[in-house]
N, C-alpha and C. Protein backbone atom coordinates (compact mmCIF):
# COMPACT_ATOMS: atom_id res chain seq x y z
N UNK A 1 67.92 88.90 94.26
CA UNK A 1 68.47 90.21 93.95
C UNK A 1 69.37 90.61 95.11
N UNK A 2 71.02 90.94 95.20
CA UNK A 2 71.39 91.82 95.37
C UNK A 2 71.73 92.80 95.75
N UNK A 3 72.20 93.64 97.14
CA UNK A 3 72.31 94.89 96.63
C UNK A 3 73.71 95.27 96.66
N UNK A 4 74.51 96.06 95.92
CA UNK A 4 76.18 96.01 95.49
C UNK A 4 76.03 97.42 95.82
N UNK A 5 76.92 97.81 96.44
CA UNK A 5 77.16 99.44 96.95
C UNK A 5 76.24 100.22 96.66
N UNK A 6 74.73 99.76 96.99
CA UNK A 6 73.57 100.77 97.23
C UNK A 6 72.72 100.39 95.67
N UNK A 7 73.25 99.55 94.46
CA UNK A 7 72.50 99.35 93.54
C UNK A 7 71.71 97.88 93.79
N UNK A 8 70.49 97.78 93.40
CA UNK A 8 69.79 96.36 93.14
C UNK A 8 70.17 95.67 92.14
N UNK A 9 70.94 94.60 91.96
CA UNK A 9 71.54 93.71 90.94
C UNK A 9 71.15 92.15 90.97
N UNK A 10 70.67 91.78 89.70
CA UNK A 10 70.27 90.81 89.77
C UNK A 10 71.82 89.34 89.49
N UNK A 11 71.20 87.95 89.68
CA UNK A 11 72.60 87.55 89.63
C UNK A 11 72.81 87.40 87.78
N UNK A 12 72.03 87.40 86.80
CA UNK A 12 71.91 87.46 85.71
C UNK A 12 72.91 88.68 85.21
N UNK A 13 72.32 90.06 85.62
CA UNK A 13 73.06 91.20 85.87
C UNK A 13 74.46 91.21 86.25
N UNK A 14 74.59 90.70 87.35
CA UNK A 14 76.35 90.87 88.21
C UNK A 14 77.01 89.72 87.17
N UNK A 15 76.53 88.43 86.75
CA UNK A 15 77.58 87.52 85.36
C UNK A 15 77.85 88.60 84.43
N UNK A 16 76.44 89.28 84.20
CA UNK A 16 77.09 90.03 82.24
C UNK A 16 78.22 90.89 82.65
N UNK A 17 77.50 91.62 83.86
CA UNK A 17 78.41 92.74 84.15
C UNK A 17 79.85 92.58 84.03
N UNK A 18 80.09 91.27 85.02
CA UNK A 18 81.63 90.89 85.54
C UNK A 18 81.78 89.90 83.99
N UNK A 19 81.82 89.77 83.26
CA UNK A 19 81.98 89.25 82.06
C UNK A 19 82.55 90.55 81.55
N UNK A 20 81.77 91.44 81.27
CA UNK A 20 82.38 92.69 80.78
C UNK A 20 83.07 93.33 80.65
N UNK A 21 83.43 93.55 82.45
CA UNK A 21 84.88 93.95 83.18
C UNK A 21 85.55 93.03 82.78
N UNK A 22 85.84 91.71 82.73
CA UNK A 22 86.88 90.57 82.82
C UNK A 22 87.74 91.09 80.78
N UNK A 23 86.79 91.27 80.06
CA UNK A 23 86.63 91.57 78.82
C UNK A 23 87.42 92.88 78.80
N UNK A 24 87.38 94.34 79.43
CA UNK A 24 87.51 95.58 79.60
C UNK A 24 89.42 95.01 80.36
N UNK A 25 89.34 94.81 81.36
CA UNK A 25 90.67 94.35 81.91
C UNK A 25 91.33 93.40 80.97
N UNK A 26 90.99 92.53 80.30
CA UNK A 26 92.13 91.48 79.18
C UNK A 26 92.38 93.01 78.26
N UNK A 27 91.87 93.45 77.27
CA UNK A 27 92.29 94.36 76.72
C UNK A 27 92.94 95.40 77.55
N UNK A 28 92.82 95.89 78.63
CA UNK A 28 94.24 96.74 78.97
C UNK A 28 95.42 96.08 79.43
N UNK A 29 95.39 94.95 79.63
CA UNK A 29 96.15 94.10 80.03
C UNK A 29 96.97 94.19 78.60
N UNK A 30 96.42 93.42 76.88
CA UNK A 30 96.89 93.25 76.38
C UNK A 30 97.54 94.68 75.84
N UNK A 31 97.18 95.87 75.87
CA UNK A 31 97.63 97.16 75.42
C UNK A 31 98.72 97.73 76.24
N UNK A 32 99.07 97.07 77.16
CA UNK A 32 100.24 97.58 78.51
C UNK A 32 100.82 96.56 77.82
N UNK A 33 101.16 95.33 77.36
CA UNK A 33 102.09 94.69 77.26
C UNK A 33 102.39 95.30 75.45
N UNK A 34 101.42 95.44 74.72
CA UNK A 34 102.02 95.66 73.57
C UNK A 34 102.61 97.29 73.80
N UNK A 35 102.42 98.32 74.79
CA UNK A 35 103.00 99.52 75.06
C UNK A 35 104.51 99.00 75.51
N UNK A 36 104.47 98.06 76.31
CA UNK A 36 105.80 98.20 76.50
C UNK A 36 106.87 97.49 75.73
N UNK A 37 106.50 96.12 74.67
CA UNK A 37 107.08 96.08 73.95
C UNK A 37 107.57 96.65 73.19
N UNK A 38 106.54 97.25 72.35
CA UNK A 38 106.96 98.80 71.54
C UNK A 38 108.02 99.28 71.75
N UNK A 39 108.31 99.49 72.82
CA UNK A 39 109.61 100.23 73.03
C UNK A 39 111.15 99.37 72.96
N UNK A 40 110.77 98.18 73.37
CA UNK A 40 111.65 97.29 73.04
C UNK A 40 112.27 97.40 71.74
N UNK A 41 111.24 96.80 70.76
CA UNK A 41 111.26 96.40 69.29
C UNK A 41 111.29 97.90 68.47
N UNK A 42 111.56 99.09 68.85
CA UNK A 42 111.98 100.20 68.92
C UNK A 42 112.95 100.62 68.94
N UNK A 43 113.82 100.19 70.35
CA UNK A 43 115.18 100.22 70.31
C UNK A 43 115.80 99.71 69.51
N UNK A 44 115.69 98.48 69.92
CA UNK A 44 116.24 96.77 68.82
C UNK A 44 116.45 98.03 67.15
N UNK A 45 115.33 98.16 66.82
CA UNK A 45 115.39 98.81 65.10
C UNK A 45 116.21 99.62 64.87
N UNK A 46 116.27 100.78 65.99
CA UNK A 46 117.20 102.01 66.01
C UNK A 46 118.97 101.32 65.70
N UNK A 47 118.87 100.57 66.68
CA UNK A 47 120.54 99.99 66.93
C UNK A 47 120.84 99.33 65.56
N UNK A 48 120.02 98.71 65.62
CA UNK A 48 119.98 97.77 63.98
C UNK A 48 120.46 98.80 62.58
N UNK A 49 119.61 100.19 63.07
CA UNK A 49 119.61 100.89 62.02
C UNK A 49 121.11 101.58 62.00
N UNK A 50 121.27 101.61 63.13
CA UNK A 50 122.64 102.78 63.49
C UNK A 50 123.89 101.79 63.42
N UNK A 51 124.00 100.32 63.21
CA UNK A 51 124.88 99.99 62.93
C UNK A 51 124.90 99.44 61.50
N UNK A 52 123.62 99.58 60.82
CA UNK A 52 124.10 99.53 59.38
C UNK A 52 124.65 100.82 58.88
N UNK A 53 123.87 101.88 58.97
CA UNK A 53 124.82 103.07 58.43
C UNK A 53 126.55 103.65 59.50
N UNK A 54 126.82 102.61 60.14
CA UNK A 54 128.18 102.85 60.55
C UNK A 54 129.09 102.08 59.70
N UNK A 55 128.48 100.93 58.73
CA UNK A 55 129.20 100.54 57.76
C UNK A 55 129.54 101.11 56.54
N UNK A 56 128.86 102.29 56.44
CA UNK A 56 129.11 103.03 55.33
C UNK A 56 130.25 104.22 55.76
């Protein structure tokens, strides 16, 4: 056992845990990259859009 900034942790404990986090961080990881695409594939549509109705 352990002790991590004043808690008793077993090493069973500190794997699930840091499994968890690793799990918690890939998903914001993947939500920052699909946030900032978004905006990409956003623009891209707008322009797309604004130069079809300039053909009319």
């Amino acid at each position: 056992m352990k002790e991590v900034c004043g808690f008793n942790i077993t090493d069973k404990e500190f794997k699930l845990l840091s499994k968890k986090a690793e799990a918690v961080y890939n998903i914001a990881v993947v939500a920052n990259y699909f946030c900032v695409t978004q905006q990409e594939i956003h623009f891209f549509s707008c322009n797309s859009h604004n130069k079809l109705l300039s053909l009319f």
